[in-house]
C-alpha atoms as a PDB file:
ATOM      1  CA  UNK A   1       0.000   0.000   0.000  1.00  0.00           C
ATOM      2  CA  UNK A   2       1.110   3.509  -0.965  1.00  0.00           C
ATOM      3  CA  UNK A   3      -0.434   6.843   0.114  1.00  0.00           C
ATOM      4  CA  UNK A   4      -0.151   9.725  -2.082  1.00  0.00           C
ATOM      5  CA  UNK A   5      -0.664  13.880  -1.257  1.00  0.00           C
ATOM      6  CA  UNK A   6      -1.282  15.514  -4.733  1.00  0.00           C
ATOM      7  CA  UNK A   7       1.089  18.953  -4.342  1.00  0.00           C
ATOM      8  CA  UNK A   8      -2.073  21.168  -3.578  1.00  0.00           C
ATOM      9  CA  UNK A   9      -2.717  18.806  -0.875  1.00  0.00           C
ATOM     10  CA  UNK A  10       0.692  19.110   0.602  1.00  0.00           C
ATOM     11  CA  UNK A  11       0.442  23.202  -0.016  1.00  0.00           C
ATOM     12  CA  UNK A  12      -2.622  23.192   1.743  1.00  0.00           C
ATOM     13  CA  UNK A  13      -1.367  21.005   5.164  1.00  0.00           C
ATOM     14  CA  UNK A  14       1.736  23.393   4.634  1.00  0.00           C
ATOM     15  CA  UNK A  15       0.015  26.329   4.384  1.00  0.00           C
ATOM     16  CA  UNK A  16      -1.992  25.947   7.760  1.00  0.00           C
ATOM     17  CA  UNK A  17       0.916  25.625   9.894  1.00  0.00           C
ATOM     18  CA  UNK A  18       1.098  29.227  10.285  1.00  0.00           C
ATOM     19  CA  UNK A  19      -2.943  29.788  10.111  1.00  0.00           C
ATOM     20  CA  UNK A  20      -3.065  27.198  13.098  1.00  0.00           C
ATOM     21  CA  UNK A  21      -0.326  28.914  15.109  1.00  0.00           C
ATOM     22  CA  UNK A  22      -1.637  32.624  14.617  1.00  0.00           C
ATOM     23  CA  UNK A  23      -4.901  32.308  15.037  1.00  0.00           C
ATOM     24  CA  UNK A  24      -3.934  30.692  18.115  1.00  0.00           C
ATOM     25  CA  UNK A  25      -5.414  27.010  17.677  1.00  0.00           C
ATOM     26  CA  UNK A  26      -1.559  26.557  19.044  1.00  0.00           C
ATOM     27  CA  UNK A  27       0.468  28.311  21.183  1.00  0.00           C
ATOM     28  CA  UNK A  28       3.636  27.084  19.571  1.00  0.00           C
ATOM     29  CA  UNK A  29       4.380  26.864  16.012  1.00  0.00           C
ATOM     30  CA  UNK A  30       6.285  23.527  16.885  1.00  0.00           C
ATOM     31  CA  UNK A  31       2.872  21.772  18.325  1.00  0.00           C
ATOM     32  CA  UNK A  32       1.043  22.986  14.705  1.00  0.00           C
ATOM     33  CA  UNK A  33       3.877  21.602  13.012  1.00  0.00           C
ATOM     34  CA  UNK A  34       3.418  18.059  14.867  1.00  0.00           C
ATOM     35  CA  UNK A  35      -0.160  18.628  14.529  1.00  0.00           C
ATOM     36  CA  UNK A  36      -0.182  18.150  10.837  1.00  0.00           C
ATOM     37  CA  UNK A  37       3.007  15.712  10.096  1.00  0.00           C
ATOM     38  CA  UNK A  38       0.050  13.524  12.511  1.00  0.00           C
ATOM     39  CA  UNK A  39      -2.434  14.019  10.663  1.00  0.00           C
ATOM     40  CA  UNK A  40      -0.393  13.060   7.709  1.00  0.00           C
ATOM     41  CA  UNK A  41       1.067  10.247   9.360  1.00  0.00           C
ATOM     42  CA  UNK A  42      -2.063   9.169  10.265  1.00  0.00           C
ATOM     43  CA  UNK A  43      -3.102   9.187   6.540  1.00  0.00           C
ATOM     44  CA  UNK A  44      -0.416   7.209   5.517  1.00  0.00           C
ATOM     45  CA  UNK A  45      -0.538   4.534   8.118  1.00  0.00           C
ATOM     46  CA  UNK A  46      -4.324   3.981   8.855  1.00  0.00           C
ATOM     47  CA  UNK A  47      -6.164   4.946   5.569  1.00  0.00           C
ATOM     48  CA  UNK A  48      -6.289   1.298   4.174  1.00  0.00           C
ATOM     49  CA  UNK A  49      -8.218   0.271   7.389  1.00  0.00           C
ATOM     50  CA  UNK A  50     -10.534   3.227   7.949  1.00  0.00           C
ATOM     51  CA  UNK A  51     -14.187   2.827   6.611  1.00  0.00           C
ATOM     52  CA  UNK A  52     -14.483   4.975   3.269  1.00  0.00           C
ATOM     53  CA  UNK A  53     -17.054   5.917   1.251  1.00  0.00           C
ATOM     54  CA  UNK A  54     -18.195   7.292  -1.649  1.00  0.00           C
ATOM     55  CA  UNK A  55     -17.538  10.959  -1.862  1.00  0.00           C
ATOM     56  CA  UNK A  56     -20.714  13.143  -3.099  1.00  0.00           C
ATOM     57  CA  UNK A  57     -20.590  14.584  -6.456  1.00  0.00           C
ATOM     58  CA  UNK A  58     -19.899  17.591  -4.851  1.00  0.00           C
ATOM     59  CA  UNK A  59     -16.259  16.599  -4.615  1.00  0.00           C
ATOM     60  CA  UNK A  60     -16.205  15.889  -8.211  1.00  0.00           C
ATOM     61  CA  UNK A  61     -14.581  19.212  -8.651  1.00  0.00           C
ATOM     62  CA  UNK A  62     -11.291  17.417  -7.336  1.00  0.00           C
ATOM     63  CA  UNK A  63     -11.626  13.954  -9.064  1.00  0.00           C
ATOM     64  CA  UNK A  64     -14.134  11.007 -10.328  1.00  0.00           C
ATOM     65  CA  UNK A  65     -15.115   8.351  -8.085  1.00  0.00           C
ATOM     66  CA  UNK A  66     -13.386   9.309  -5.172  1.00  0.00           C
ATOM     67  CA  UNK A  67     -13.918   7.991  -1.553  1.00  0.00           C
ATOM     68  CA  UNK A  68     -13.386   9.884   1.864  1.00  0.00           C
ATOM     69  CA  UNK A  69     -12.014   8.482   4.950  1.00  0.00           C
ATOM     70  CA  UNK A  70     -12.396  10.009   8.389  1.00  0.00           C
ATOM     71  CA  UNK A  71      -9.589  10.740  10.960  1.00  0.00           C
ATOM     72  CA  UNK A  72     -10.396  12.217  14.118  1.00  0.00           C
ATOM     73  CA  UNK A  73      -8.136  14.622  16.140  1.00  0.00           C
ATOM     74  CA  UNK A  74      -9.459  15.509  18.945  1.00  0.00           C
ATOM     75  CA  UNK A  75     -13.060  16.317  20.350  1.00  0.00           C
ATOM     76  CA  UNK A  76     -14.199  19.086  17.912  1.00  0.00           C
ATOM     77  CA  UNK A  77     -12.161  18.577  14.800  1.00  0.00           C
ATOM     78  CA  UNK A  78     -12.869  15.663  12.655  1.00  0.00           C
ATOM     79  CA  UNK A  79      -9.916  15.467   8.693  1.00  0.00           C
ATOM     80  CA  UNK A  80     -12.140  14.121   5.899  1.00  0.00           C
ATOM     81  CA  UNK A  81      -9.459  12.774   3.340  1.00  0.00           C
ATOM     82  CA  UNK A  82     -10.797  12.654  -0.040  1.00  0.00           C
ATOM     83  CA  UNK A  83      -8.764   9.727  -2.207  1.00  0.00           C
ATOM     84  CA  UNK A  84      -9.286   7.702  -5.179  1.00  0.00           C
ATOM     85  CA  UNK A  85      -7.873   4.270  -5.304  1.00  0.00           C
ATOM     86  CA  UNK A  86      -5.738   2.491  -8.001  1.00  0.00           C
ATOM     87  CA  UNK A  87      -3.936  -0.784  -8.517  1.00  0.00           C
ATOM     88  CA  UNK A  88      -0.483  -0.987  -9.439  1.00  0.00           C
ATOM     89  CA  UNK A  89       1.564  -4.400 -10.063  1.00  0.00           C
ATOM     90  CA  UNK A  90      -0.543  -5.520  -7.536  1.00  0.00           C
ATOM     91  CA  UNK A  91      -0.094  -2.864  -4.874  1.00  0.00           C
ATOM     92  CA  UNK A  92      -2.707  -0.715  -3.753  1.00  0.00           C
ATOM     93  CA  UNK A  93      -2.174   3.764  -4.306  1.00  0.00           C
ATOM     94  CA  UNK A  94      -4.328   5.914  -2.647  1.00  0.00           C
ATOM     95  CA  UNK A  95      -4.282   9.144  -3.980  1.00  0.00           C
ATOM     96  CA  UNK A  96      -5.125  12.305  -1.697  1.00  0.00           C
ATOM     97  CA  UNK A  97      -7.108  14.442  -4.065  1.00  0.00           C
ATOM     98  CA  UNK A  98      -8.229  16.894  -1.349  1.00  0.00           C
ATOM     99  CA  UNK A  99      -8.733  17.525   2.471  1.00  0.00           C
ATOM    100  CA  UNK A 100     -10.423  19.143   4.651  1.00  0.00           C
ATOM    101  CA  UNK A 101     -11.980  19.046   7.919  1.00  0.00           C
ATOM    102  CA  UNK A 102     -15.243  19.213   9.958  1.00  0.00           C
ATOM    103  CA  UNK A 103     -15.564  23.036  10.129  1.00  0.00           C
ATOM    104  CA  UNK A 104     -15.342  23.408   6.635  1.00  0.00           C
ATOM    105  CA  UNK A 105     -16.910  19.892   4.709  1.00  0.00           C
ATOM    106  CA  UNK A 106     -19.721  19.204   6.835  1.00  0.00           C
ATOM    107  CA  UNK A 107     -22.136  20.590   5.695  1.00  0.00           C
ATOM    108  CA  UNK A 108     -21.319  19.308   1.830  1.00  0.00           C
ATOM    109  CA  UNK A 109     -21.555  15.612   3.347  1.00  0.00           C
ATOM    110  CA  UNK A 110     -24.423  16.442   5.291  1.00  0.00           C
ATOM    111  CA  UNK A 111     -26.780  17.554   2.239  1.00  0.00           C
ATOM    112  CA  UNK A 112     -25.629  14.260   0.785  1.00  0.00           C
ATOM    113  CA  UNK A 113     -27.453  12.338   3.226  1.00  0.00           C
ATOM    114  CA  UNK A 114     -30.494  14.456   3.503  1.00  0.00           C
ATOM    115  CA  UNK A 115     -31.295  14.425  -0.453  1.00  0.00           C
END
């Protein structure tokens, strides 16, 4: 099994470092930083045995027939990692199309279920 970011992805963990430390989520930059390289981690390592399913057609906009996976963080802040899967000389590649989290996705999976 391999786990892939797609660059954007990576920009976007990246990116939120410094969002997460000055908006004060953190009050080091060192616990953002091991904030996300866990969330990652936890990407790589658990997303072959988390429940996934299908992503709504919503998330289209970042790839056909993709899946999402959940990975909880702590009590208010649920990562939805948004992935399709291939096979390749018999080994499994999840590719991470797109992320987000509770705050920002919920309410896109949440019409999915109501319609």
């Amino acid at each position: 099994m391999r786990v892939i970011f797609l660059p954007k992805v990576q920009d976007y963990l990246d990116n939120l470092i410094p969002i997460l430390y000055e908006k004060e989520y953190f009050g080091f930059k060192d616990s953002a930083v091991r904030y996300i390289d866990n969330l990652r981690k936890d990407i790589e390592i658990n997303l072959s045995t988390h429940l996934h399913k299908p992503a709504p057609i919503y998330y289209d906009r970042y790839g056909k027939n993709m899946y999402y996976a959940l990975f909880r963080k702590n009590k208010r802040t649920t990562w939805y990692a948004f992935f399709t899967k291939y096979e390749d000389k018999g080994e499994t590649i999840y590719l991470i199309r797109y992320i987000g989290n509770n705050h920002t996705e919920a309410h896109h999976l949440y019409e999915e279920i109501i319609n």
